[in-house]
Protein backbone atom coordinates (compact mmCIF):
# COMPACT_ATOMS: atom_id res chain seq x y z
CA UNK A 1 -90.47 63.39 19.12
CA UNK A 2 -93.38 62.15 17.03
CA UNK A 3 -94.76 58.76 18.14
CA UNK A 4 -97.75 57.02 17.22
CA UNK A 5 -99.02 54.09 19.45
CA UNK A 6 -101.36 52.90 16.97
CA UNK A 7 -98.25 51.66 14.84
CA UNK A 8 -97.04 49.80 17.76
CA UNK A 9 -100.81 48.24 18.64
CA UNK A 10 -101.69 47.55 14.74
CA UNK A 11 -98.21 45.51 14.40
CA UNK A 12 -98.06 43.64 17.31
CA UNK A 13 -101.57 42.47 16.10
CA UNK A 14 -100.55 41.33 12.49
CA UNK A 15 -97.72 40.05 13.60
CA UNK A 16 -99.97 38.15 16.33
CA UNK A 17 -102.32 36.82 13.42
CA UNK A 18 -99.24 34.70 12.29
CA UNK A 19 -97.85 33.66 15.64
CA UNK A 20 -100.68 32.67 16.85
CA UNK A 21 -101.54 29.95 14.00
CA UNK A 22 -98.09 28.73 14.40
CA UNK A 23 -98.74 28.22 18.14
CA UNK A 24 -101.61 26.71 17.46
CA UNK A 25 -99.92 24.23 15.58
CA UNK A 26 -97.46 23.31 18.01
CA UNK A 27 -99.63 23.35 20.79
CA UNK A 28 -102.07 20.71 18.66
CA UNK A 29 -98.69 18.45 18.24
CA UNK A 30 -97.55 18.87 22.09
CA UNK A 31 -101.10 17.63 23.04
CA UNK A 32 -101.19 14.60 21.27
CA UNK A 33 -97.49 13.89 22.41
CA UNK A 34 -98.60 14.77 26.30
CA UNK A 35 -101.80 12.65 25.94
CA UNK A 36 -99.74 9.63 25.00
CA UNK A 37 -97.52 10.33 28.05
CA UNK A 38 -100.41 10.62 30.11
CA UNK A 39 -102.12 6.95 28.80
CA UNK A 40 -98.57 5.61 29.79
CA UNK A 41 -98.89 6.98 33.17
CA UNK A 42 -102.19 6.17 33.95
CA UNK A 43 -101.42 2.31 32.90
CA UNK A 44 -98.28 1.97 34.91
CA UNK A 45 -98.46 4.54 37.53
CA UNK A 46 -95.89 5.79 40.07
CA UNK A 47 -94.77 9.21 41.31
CA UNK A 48 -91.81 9.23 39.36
CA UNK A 49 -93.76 9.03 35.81
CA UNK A 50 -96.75 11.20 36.95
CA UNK A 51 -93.68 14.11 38.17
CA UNK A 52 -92.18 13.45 35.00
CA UNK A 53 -95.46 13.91 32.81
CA UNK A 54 -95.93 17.39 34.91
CA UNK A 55 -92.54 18.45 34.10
CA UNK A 56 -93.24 17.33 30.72
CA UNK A 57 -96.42 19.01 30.21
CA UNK A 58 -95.16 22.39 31.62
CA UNK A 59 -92.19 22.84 29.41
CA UNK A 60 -94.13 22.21 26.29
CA UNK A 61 -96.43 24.88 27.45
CA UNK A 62 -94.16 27.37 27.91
CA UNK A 63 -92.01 26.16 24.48
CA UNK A 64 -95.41 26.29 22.72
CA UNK A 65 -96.45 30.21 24.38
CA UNK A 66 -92.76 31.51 23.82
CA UNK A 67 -92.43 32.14 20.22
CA UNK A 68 -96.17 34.05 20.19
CA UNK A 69 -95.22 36.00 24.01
CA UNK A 70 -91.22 36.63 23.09
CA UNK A 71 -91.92 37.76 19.42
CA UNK A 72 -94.54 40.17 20.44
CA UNK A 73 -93.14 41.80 23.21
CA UNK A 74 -89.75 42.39 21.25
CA UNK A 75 -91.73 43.42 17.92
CA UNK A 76 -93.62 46.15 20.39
CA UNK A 77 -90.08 47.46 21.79
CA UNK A 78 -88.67 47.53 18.05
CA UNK A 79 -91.69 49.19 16.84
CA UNK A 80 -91.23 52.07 19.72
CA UNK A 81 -87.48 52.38 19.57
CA UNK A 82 -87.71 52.93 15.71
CA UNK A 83 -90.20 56.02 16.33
CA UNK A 84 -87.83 57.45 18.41
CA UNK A 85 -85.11 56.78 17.39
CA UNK A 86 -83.25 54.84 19.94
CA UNK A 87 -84.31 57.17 22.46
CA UNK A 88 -85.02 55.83 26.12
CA UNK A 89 -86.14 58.34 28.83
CA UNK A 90 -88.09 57.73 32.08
CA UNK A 91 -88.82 61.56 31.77
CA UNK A 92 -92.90 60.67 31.18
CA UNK A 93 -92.65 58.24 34.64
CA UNK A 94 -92.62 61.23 36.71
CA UNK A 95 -95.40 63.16 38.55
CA UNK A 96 -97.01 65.84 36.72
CA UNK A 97 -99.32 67.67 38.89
CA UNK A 98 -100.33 70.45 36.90
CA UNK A 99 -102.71 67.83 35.49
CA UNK A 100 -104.56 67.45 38.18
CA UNK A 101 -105.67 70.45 37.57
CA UNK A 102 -109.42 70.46 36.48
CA UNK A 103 -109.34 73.58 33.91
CA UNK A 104 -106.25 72.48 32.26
CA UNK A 105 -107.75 69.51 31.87
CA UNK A 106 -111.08 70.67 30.22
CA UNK A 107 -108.97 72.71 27.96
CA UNK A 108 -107.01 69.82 26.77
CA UNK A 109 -110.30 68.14 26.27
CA UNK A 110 -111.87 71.00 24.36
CA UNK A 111 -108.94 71.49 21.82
CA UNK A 112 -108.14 71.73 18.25
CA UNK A 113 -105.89 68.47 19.28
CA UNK A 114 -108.59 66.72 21.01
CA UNK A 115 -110.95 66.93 17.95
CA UNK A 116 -108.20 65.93 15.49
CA UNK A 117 -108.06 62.71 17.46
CA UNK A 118 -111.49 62.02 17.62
CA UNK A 119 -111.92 62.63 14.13
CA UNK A 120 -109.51 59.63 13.76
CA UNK A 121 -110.78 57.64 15.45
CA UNK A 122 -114.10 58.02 14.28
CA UNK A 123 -112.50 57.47 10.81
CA UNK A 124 -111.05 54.36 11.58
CA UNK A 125 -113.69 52.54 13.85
CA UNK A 126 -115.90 53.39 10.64
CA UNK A 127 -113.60 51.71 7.97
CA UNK A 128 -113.03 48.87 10.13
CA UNK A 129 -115.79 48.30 10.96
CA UNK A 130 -116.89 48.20 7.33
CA UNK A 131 -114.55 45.67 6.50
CA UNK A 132 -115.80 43.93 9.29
CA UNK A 133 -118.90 43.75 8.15
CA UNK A 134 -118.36 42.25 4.91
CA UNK A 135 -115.88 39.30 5.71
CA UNK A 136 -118.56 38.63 8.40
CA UNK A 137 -121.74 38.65 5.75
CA UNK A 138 -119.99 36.85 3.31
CA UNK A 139 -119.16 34.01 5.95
CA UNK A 140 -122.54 33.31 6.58
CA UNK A 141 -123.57 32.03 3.12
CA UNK A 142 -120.66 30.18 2.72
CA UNK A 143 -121.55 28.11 5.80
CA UNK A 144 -124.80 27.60 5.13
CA UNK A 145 -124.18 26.85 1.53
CA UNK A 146 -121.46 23.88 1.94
CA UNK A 147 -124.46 21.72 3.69
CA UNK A 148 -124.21 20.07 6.87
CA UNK A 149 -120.06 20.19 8.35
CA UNK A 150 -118.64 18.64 10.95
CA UNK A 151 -117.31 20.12 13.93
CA UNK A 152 -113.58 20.27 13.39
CA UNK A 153 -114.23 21.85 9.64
CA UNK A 154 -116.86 24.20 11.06
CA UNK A 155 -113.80 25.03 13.36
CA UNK A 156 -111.49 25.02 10.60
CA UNK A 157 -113.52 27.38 8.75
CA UNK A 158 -114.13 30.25 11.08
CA UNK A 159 -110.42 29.98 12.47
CA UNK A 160 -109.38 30.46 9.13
CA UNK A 161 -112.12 33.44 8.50
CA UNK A 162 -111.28 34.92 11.70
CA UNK A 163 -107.55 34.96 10.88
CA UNK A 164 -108.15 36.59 7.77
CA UNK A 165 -110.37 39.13 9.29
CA UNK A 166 -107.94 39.57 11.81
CA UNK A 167 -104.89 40.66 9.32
CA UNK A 168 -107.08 42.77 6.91
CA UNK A 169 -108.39 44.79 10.37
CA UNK A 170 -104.53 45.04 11.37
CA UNK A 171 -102.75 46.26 7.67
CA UNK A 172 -105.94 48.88 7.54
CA UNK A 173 -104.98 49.95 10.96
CA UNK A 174 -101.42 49.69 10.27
CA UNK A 175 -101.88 51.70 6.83
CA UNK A 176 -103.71 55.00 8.99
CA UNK A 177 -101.10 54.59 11.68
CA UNK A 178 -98.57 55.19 9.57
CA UNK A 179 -99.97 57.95 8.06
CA UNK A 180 -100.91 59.15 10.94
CA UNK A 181 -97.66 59.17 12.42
CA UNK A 182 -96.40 60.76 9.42
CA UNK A 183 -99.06 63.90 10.01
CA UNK A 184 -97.60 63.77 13.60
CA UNK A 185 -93.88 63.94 12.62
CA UNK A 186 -94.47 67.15 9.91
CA UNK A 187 -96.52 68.77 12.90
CA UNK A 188 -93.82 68.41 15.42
CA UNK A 189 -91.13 69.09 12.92
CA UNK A 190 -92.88 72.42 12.04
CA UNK A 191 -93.13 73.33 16.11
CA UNK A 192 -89.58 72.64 16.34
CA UNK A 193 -88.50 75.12 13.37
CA UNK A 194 -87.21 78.65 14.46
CA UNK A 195 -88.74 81.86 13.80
CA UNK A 196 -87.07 84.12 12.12
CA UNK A 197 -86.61 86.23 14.83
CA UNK A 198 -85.53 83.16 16.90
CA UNK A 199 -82.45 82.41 13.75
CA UNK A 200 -81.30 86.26 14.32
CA UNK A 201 -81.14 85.85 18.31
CA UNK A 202 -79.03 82.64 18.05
CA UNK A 203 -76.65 83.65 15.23
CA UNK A 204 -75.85 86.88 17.64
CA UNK A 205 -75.47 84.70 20.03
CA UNK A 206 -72.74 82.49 18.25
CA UNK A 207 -71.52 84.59 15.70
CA UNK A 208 -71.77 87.92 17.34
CA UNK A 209 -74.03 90.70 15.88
CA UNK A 210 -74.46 90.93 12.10
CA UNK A 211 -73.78 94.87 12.38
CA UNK A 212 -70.99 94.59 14.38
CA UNK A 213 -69.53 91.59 12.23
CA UNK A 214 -69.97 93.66 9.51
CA UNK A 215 -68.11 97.14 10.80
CA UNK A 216 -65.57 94.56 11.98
CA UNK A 217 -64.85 93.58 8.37
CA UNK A 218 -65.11 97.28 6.89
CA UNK A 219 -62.61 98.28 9.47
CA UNK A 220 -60.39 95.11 8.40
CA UNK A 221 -61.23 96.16 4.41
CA UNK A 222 -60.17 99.67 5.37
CA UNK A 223 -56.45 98.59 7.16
CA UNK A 224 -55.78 96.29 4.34
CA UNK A 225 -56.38 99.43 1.97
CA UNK A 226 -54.52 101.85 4.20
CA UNK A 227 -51.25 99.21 4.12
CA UNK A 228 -51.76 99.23 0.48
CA UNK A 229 -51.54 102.77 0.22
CA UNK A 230 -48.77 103.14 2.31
CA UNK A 231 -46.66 100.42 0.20
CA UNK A 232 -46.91 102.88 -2.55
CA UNK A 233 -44.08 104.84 -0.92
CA UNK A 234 -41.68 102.12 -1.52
CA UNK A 235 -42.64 101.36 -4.79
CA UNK A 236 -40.45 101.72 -8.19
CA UNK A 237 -43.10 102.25 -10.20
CA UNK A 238 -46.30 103.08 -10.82
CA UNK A 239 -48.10 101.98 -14.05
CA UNK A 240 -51.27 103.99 -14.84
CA UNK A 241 -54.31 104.09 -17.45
CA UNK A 242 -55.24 107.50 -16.59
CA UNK A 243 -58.76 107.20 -16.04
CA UNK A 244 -59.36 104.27 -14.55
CA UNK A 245 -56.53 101.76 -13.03
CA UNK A 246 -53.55 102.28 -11.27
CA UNK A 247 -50.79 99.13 -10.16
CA UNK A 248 -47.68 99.68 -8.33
CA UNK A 249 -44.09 98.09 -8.82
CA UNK A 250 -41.30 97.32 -6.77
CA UNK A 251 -38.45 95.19 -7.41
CA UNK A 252 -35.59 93.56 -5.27
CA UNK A 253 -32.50 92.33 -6.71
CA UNK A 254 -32.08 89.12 -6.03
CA UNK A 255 -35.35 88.07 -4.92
CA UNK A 256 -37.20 87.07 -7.64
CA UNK A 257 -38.87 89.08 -10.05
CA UNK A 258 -41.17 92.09 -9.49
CA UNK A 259 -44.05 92.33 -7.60
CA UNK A 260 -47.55 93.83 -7.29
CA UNK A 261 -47.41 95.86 -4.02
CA UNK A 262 -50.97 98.37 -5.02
CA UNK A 263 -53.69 98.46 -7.39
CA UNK A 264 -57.01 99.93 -7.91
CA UNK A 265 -59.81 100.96 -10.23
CA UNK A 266 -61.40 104.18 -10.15
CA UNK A 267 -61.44 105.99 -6.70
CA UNK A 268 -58.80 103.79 -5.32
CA UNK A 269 -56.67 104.34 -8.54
CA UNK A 270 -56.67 107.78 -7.95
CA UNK A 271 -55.51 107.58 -4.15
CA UNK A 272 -52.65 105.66 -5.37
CA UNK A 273 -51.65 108.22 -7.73
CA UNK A 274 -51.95 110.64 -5.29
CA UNK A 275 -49.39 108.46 -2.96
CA UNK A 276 -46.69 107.93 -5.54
CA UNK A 277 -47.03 111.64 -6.20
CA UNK A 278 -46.30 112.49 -2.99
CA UNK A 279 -43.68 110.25 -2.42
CA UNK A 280 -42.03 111.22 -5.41
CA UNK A 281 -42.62 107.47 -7.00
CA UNK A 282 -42.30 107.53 -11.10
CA UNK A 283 -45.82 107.34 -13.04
CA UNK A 284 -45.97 105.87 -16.15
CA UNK A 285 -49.00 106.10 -18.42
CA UNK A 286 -49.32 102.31 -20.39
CA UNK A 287 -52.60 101.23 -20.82
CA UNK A 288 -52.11 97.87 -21.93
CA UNK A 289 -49.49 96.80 -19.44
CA UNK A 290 -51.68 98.77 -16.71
CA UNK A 291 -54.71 96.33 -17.66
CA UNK A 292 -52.75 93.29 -18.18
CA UNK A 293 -51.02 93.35 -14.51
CA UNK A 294 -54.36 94.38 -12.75
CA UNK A 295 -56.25 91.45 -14.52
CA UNK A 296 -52.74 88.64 -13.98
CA UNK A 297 -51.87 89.83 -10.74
CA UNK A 298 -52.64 89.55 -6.80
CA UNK A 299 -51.36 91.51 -4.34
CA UNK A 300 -47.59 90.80 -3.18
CA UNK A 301 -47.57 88.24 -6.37
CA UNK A 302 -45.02 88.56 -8.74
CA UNK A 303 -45.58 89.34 -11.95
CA UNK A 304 -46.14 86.62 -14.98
CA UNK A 305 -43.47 85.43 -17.35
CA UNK A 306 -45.18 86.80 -20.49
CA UNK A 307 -44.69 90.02 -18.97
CA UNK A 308 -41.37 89.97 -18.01
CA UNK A 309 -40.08 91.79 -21.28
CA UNK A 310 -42.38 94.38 -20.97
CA UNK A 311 -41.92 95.24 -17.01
CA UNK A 312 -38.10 95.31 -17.40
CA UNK A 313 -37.84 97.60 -20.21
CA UNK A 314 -40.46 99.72 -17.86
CA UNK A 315 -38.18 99.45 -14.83
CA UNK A 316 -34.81 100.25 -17.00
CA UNK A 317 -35.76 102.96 -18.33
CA UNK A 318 -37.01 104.52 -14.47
CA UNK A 319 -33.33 103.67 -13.43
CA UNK A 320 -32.21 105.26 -16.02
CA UNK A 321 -34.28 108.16 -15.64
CA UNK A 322 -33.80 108.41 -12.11
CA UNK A 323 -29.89 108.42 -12.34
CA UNK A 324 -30.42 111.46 -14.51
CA UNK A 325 -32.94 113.27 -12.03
CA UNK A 326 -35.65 113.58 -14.60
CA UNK A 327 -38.62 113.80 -13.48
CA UNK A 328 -41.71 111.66 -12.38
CA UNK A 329 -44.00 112.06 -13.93
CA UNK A 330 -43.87 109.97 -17.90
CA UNK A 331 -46.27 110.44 -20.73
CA UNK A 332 -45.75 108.80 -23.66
CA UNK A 333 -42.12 107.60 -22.28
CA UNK A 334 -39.85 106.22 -25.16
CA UNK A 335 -39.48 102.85 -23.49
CA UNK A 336 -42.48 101.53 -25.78
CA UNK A 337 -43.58 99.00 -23.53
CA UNK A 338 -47.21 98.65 -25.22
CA UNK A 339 -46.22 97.28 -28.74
CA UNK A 340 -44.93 94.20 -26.93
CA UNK A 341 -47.95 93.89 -24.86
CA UNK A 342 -50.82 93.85 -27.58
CA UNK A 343 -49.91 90.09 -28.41
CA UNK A 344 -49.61 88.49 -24.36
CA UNK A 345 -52.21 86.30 -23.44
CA UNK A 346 -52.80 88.45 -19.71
CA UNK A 347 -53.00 91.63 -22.86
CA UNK A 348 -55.85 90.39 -24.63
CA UNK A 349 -57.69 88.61 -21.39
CA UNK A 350 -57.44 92.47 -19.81
């Protein structure tokens, strides 16, 4: 994971900048409180006041050092636990000897990685120190120019310059650490991402082979068309346009109305034909009604209720033919199913 301690460092020093002024403050108040305690003590003394000017004069220190100590220790485990995310692992405590070894450890030192770093850090020392420079030299004029100061505003003054030089050192440092963690995260993120060689071996190795998916699902493609050709045989009807589609009929009394048991364009078409043929299944050549149930209808779906008119003057006149014994084969049957057709929605959509 990409982490930056530079972040942490720069932070913990800005943040320090502030604390450290407020500190100040209270330790400047505690001091003058404790001092008073202490003139008390020394006029009337006994063991019980001197103990209780120690116990005194310990808690303040510690209530005046908490805020800064407490505030910058859990700022430091904030800033680390954001830049990785919550993650804790005492992985890095153990013993890696392989670094010990001298080679290894020249080659880390002359590295691609190695420069990179020192190039940053040359980089920042140099703008820091730049900015250094010129809070510093401007200082020096303004001291000299204000005349002769007394102590505490001499004091005053550079605590105040210091302080400021302090926080524009820390949000320059804080600025490149963030952008340098930013380099760091695209770098790692761009180690972690998988060849494409490395994609391939994992989806094989949860979704099975590609090639072996795929003649899985051609087999599958081919049993679902062999079950469709064999449902030709029990068919009533099939419906043709005789070049290109073909869609087969059956119907069961008393369970709803007919349904799509084959179709097909082209090739497929064609072994469908050659299935009702066999089977001795009526053909009927009707263009329109051929193209309107291919575009309407799934298979094992019934058929729509604009075509219903259509479709059962198809399937009365193959009863009727059939109690006759004509035969199966219909061109340009009477039963004038496309007239009706030419004005259905599923017509003019096919």
């Amino acid at each position: 994971m990409a982490r930056t301690p530079e972040v942490v460092t720069w932070l913990v020093i800005m943040a320090g900048s502030y604390l450290v002024q407020h500190t100040v403050q209270n330790t400047y108040a505690f001091i003058a409180r404790l001092w008073s305690q202490v003139g008390d003590a020394i006029s009337k003394p006994s063991l019980a006041a001197d103990m209780c000017v120690l116990g005194n004069g310990a808690k303040g220190a510690l209530s005046c050092m908490a805020p800064a100590v407490l505030g910058t220790m859990a700022l430091a485990l904030l800033a680390n636990l954001a830049q990785t995310r919550g993650l804790v692992t005492f992985h890095p405590l153990k013993p890696t000897f392989s670094r010990l070894n001298p080679a290894k450890g020249l080659k880390r030192l002359i590295s691609p990685r190695s420069a990179w770093e020192a190039s940053k850090q040359t980089a920042r020392v140099s703008l820091l120190s730049l900015v250094a420079w010129k809070t510093v030299s401007g200082f020096v004029p303004m001291a000299t120019a204000a005349g002769p100061l007394s102590s505490t505003a001499i004091a005053s003054l550079v605590a105040t310059r210091a302080l400021g030089l302090v926080r524009q050192v820390a949000g320059i440092g804080l600025g490149l650490a963030v952008l340098d963690y930013v380099i760091e995260y695209r770098k790692i993120a761009r180690q972690l991402r998988m060849t494409r060689h490395e994609l391939r071996e994992e989806t094989k190795s949860t979704e099975g082979n590609p090639y072996v998916r795929g003649a899985i699902r051609r087999r599958q493609r081919q049993m679902a068309r062999n079950r469709m050709i064999a449902a030709v045989a029990g068919a009533d009807a099939v419906v043709l346009n005789p070049t290109h589609f073909a869609v087969a009929l059956r119907y069961v009394r008393g369970r709803g109305a007919p349904k799509v048991v084959a179709k097909g364009a082209d090739f497929l078409a064609l072994r469908i034909r050659e299935e009702a043929t066999a089977h001795r299944v009526p053909l009927v050549e009707d263009p329109p009604l051929t193209r309107a149930l291919y575009v309407a209808c799934d298979l094992e779906q019934e058929i729509p209720t604009e075509l219903y008119e259509a479709v059962a003057r198809l399937l009365t006149f193959i009863y009727s033919l059939k109690a006759t014994g004509r035969a199966t084969r219909i061109d340009g049957a009477p039963h004038k199913p496309a007239t009706p057709l030419l004005g259905t929605p599923a017509a003019r959509s096919a």
